[in-house]
N, C-alpha and C. Protein backbone atom coordinates (compact mmCIF):
# COMPACT_ATOMS: atom_id res chain seq x y z
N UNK A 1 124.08 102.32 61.37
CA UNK A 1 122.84 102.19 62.10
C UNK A 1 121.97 103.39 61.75
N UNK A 2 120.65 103.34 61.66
CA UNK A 2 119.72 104.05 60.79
C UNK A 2 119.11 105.02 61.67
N UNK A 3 118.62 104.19 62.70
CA UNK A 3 117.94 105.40 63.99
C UNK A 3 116.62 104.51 63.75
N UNK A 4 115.77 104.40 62.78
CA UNK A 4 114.27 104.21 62.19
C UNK A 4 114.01 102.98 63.12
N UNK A 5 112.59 103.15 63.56
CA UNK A 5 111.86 101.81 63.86
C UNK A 5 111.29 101.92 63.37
N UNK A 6 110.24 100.73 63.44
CA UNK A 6 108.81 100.64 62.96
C UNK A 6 108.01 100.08 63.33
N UNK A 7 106.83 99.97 63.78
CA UNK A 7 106.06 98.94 64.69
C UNK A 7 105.16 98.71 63.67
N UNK A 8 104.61 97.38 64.01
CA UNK A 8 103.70 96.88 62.83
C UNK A 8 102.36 97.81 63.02
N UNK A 9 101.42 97.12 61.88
CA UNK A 9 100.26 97.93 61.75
C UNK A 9 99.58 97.06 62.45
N UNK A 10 99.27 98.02 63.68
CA UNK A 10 97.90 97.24 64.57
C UNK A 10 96.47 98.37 64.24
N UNK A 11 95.59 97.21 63.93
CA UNK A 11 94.31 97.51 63.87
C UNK A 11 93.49 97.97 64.80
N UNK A 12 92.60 98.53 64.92
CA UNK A 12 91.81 99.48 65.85
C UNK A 12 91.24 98.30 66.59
N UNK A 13 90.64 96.89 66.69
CA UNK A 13 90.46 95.80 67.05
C UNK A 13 91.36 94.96 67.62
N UNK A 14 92.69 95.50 67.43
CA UNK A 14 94.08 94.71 67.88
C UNK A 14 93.94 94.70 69.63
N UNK A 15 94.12 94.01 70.58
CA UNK A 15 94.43 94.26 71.82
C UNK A 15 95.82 93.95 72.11
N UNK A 16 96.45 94.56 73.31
CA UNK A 16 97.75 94.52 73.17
C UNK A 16 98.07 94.09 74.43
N UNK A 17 98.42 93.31 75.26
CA UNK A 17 98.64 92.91 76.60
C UNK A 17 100.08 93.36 77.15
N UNK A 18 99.81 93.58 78.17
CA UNK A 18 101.32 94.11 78.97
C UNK A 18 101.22 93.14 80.34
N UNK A 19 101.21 91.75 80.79
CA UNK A 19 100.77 91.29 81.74
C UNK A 19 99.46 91.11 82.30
N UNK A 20 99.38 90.52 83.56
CA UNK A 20 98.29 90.00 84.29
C UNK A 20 97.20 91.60 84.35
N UNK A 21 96.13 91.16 83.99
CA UNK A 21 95.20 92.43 83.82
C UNK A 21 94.97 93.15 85.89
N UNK A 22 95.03 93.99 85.81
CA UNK A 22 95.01 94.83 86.91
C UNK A 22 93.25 94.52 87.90
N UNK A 23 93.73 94.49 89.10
CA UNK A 23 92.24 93.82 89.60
C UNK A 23 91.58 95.06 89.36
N UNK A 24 89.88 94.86 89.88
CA UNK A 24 89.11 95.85 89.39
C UNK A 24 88.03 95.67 90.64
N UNK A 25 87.50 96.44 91.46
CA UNK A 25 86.60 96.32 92.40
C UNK A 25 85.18 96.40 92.28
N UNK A 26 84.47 95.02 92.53
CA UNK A 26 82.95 95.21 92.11
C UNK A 26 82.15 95.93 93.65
N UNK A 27 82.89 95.65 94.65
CA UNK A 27 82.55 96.06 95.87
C UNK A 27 83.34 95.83 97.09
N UNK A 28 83.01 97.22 97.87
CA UNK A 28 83.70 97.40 99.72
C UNK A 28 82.51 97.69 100.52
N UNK A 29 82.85 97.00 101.62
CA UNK A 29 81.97 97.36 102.60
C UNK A 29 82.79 97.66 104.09
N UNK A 30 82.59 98.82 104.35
CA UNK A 30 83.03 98.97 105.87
C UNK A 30 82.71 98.51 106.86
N UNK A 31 84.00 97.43 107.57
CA UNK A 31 83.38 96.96 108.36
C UNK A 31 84.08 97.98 110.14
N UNK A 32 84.33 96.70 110.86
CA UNK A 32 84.61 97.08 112.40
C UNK A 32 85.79 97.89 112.51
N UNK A 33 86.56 99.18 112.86
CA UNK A 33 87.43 99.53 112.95
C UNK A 33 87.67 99.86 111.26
N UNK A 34 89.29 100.09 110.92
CA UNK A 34 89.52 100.07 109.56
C UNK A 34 89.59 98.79 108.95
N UNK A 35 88.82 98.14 108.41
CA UNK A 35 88.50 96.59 107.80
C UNK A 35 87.51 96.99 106.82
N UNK A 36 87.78 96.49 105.76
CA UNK A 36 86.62 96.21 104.47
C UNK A 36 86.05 94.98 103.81
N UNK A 37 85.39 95.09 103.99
CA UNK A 37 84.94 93.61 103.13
C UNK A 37 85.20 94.09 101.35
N UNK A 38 85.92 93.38 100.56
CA UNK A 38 86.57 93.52 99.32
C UNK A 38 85.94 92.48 98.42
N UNK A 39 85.46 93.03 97.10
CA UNK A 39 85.07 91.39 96.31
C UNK A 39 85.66 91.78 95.11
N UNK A 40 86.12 91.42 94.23
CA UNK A 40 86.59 92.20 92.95
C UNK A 40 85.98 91.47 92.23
N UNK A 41 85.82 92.13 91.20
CA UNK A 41 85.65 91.77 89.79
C UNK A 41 85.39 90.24 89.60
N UNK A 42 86.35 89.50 89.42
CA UNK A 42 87.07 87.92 89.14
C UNK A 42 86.14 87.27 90.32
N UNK A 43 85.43 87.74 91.20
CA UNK A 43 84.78 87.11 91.93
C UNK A 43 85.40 86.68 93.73
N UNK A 44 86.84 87.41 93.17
CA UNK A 44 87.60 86.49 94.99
C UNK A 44 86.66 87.95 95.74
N UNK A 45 86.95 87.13 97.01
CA UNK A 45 86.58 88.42 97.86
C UNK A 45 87.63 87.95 99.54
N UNK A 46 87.69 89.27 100.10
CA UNK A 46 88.28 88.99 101.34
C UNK A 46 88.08 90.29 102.32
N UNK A 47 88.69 89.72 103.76
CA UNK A 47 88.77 91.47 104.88
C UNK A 47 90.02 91.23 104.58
N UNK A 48 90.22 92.70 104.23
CA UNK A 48 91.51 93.31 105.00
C UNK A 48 91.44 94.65 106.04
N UNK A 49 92.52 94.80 106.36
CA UNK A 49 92.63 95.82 107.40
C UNK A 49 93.53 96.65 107.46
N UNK A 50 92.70 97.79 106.87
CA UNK A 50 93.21 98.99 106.57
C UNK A 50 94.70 99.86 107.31
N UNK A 51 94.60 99.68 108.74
CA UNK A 51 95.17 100.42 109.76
C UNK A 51 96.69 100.34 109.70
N UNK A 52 97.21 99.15 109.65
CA UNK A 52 98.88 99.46 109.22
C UNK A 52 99.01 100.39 108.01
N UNK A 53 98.70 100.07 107.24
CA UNK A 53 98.54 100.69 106.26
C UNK A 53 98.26 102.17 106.09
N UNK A 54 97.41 102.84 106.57
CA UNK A 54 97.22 104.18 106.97
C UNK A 54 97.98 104.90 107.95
N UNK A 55 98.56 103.91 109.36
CA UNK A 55 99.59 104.08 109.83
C UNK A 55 100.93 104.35 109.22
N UNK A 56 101.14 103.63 107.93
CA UNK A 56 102.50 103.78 107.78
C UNK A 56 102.80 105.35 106.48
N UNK A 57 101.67 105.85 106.10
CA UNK A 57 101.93 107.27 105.25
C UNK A 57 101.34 108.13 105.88
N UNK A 58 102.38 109.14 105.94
CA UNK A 58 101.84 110.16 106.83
C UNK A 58 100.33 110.92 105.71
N UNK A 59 100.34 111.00 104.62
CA UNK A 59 98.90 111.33 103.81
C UNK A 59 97.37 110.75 104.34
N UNK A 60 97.80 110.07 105.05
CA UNK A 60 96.64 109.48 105.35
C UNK A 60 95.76 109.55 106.86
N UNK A 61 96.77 110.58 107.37
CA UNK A 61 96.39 110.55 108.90
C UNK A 61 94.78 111.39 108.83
N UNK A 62 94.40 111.89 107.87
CA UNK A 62 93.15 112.78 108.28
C UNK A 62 92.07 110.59 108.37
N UNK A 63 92.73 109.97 108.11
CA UNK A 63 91.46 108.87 107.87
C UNK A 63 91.78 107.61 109.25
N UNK A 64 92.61 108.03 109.87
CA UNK A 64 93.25 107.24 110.84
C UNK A 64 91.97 107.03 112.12
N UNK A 65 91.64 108.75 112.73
CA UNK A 65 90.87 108.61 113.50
C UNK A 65 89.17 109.57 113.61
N UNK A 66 89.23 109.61 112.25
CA UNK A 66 87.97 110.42 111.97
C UNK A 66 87.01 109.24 111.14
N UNK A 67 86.07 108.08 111.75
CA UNK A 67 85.15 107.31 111.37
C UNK A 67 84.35 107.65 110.18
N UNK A 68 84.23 108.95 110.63
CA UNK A 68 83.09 109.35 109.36
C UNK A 68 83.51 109.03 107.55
N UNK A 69 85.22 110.44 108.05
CA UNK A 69 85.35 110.40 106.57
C UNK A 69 86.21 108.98 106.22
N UNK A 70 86.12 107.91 106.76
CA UNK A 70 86.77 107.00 106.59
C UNK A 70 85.62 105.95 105.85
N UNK A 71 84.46 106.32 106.52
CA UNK A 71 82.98 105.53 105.73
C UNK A 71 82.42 105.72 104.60
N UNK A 72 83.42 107.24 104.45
CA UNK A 72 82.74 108.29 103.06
C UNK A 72 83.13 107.78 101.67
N UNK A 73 84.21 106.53 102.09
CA UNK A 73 84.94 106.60 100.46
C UNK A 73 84.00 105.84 99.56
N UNK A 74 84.31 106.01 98.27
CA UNK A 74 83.44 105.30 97.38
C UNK A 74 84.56 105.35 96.03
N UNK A 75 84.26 103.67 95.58
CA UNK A 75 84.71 102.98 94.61
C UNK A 75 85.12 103.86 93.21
N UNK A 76 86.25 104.42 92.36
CA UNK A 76 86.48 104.98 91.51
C UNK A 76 86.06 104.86 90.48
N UNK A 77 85.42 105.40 89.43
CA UNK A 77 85.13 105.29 88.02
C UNK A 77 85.57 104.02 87.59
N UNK A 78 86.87 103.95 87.27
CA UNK A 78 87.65 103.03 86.56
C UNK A 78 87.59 101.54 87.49
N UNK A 79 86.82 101.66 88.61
CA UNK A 79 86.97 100.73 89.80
C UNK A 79 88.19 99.89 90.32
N UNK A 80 89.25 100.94 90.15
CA UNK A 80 90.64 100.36 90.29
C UNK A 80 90.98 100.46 91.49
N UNK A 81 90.13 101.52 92.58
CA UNK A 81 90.89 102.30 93.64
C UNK A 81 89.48 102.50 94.43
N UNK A 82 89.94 102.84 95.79
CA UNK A 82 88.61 103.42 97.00
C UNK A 82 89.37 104.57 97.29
N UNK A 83 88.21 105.52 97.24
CA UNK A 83 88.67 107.27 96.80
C UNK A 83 87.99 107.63 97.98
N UNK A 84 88.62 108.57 98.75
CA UNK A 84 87.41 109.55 99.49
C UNK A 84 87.49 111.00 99.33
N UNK A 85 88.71 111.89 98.97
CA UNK A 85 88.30 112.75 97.95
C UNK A 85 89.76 113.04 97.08
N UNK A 86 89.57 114.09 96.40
CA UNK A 86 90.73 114.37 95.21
C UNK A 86 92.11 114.04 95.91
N UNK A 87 92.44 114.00 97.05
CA UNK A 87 93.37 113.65 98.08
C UNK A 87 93.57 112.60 97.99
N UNK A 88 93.06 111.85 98.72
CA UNK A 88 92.88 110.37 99.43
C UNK A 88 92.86 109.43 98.63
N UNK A 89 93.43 108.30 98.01
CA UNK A 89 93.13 107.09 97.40
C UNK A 89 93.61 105.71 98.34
N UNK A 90 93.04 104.69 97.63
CA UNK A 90 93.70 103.22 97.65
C UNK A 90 93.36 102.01 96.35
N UNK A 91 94.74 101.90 96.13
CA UNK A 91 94.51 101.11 95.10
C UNK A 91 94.47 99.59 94.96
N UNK A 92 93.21 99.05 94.11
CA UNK A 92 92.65 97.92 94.39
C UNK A 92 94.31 96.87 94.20
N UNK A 93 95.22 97.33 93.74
CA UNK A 93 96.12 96.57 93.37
C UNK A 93 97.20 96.41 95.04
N UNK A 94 96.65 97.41 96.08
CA UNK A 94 97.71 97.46 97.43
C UNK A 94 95.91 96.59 98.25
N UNK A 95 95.14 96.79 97.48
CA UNK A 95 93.95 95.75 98.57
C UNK A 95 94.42 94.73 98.23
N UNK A 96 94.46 94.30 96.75
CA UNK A 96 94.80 92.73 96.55
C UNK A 96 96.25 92.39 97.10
N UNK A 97 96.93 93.25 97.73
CA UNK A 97 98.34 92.61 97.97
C UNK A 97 98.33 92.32 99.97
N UNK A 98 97.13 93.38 99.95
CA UNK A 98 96.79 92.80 101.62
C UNK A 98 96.31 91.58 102.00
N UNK A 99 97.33 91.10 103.36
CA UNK A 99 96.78 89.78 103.63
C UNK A 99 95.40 89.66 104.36
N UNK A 100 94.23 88.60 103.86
CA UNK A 100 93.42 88.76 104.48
C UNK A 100 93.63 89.07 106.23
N UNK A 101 92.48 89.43 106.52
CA UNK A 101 92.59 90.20 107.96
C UNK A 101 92.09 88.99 109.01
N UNK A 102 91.30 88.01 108.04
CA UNK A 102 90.58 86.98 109.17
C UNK A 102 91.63 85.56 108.64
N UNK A 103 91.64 84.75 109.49
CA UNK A 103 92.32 83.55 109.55
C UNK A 103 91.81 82.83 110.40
N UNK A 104 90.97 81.70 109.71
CA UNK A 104 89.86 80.56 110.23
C UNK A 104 90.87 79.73 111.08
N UNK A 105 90.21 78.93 111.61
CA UNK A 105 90.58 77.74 112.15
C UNK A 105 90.76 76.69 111.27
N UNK A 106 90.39 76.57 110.03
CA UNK A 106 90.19 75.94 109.49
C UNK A 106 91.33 75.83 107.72
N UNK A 107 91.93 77.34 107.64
CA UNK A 107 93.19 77.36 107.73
C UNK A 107 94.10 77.00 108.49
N UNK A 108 94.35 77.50 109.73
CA UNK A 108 94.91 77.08 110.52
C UNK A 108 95.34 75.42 110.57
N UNK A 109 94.48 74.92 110.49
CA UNK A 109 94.89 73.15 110.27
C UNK A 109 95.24 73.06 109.02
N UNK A 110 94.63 73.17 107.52
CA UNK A 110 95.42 73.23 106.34
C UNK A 110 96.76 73.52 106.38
N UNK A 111 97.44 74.76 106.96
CA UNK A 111 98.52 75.24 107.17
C UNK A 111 99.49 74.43 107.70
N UNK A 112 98.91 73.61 109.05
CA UNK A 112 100.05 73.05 109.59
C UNK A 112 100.10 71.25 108.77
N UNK A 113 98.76 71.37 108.02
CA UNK A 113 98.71 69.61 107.25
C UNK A 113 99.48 70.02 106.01
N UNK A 114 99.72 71.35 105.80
CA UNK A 114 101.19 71.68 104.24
C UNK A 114 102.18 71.51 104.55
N UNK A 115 102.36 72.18 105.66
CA UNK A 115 103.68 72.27 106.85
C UNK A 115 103.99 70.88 107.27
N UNK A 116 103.23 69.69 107.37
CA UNK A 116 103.77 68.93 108.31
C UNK A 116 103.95 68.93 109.51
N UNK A 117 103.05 69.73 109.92
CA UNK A 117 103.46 69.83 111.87
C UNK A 117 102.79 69.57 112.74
N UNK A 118 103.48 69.33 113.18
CA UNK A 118 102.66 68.43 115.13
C UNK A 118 102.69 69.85 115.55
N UNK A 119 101.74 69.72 116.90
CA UNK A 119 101.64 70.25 117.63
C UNK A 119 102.38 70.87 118.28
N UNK A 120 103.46 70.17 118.93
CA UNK A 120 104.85 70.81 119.41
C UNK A 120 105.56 71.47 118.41
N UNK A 121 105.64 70.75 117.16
CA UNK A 121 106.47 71.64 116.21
C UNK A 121 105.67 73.19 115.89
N UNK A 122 104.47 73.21 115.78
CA UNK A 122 103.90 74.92 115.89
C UNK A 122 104.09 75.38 116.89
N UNK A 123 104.17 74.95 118.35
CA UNK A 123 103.81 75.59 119.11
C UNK A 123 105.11 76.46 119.11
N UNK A 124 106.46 75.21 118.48
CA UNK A 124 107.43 75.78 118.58
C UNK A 124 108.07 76.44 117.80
N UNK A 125 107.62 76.76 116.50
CA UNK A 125 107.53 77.44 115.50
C UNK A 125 106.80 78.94 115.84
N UNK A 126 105.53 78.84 116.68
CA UNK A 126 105.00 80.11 116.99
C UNK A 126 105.06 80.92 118.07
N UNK A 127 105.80 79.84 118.93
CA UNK A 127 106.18 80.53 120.56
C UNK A 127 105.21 80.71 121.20
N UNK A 128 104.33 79.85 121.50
CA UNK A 128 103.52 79.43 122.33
C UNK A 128 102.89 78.15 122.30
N UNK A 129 102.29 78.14 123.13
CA UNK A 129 102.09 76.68 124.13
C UNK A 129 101.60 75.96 123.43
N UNK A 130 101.56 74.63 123.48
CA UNK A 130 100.82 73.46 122.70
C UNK A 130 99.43 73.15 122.40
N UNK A 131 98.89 73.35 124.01
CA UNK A 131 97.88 73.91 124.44
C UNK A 131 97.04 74.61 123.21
N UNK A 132 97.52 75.97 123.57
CA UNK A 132 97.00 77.18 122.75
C UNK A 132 97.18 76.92 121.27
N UNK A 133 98.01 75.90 120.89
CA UNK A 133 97.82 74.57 119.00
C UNK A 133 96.65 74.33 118.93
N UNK A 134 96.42 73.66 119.69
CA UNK A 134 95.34 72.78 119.97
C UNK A 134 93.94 73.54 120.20
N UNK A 135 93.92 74.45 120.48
CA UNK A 135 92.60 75.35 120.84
C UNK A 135 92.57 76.36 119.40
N UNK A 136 93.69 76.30 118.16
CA UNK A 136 93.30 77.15 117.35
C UNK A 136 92.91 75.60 116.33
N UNK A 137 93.77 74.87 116.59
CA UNK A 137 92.80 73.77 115.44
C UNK A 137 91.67 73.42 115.64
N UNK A 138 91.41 73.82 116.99
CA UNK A 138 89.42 73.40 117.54
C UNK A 138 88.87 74.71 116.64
N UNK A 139 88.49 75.24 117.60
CA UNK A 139 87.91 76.51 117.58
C UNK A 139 88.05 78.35 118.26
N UNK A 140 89.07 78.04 118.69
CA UNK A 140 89.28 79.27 119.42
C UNK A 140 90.01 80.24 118.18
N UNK A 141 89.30 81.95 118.93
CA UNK A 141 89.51 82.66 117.60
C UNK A 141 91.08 83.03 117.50
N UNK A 142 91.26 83.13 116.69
CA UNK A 142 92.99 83.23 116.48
C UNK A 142 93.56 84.75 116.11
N UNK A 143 94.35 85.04 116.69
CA UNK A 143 94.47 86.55 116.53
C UNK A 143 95.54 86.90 115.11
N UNK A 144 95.56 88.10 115.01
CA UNK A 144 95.96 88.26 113.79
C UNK A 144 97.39 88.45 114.02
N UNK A 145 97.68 88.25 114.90
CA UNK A 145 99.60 87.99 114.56
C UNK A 145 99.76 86.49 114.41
N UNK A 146 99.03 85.73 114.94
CA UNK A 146 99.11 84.56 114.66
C UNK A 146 99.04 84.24 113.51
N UNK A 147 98.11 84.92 112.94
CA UNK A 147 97.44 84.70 111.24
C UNK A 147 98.67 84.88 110.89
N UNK A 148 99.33 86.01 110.79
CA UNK A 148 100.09 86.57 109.92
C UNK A 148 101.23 85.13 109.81
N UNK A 149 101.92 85.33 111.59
CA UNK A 149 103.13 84.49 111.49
C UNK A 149 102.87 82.99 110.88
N UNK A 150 101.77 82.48 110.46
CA UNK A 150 101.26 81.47 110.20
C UNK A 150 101.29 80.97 108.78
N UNK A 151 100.65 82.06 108.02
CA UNK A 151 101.31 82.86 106.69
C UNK A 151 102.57 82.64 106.54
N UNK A 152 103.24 83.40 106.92
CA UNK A 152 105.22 83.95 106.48
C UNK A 152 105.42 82.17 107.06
N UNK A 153 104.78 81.48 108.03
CA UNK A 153 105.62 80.13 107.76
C UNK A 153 105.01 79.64 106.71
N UNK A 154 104.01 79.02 106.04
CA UNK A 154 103.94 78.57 105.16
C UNK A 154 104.39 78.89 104.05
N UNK A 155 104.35 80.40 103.73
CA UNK A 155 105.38 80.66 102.48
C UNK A 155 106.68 80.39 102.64
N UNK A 156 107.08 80.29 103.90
CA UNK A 156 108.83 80.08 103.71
C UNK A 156 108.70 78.50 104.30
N UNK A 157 108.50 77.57 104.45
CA UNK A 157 108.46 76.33 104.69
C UNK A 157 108.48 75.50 103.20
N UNK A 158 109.31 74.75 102.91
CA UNK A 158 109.08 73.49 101.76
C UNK A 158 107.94 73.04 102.03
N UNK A 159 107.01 72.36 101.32
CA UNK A 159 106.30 71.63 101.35
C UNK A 159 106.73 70.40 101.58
N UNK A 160 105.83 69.70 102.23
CA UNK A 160 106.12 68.20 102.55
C UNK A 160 105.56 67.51 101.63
C-alpha cells in the first residue's frame, strides 16, 4: 500500500456539493415578546419563538429579559445567522429547524383530515374536551401547546 491519493483536477468553475445548500435569510422582523417573523432566501417564511430557546443556553440570558438588545440584532454578512454582537448569534439553520410559533385553524383541520380523526378521537388524543375540537376547527385561537402536540401527532401517526 502506497500512502498516495489523488483527487482529480477540478477547475476553478467546478462546483462541488456536500448536500442540501444551507438556508440563507432574506429577512426578520421582531415581533410580540421573543417571536420573529423569518422569510429566507427560497421564499418560505414563518414565526418562530425565540424563548425556549434562549431559555435553554445559559449564553443567552443577557437577551432573555432586556427588549432592547434583543431588537438590536441584525442579519449576518453571509445571511446565515441573526447576530447582535461578537457574542450573541442564531443560526438560520436552528430558525429553520424551529416549529412555526402560529398554528391556524385551518391546519388544525388538515391535521386531523391526515390523521383521520373524529372529534372524540382528538379530543382524546389531546386531553381535552370535544367541545374545545370543535372550537379549534371553527375558529378559536389555539394555543401553542396544542400546536405543538398536534405536530408530534401527525409526525408520529401513519397516514390514513
Amino acid at each position: 500500500m502506497s500512502g498516495i491519493a489523488s483527487i482529480p483536477d477540478i477547475g476553478d468553475d467546478d462546483i462541488i456539493t456536500a448536500g442540501p445548500a444551507l438556508p440563507r435569510l432574506a429577512s426578520v422582523v421582531p415581533l410580540k415578546g421573543r417571536k420573529l417573523h423569518v422569510r429566507f432566501e427560497d421564499g418560505r417564511e414563518k414565526t418562530v419563538d425565540l424563548a425556549p430557546a434562549l431559555e435553554s443556553r445559559r449564553f443567552y440570558k443577557p437577551l432573555r429579559g432586556d427588549d432592547t438588545l434583543f431588537r438590536s440584532f441584525r442579519i449576518s454578512e453571509y445571511r446565515n445567522a441573526i447576530e447582535w454582537n461578537d457574542d450573541l448569534d442564531f443560526s438560520a439553520v436552528w430558525l429553520e429547524a424551529l416549529p412555526d410559533a402560529e398554528f391556524s385553524n385551518e391546519e388544525f383541520r388538515a391535521a386531523m383530515d391526515r390523521m383521520g380523526m373524529t372529534l372524540d378521537g382528538m379530543a382524546e388524543a389531546l386531553e381535552v374536551s370535544r367541545r374545545l375540537i370543535a372550537d379549534y376547527r371553527k375558529d378559536k385561537r389555539i394555543p401553542r401547546h396544542i400546536g405543538l402536540a398536534t405536530r408530534y401527532l401527525v409526525e408520529h401517526t401513519p397516514s390514513q
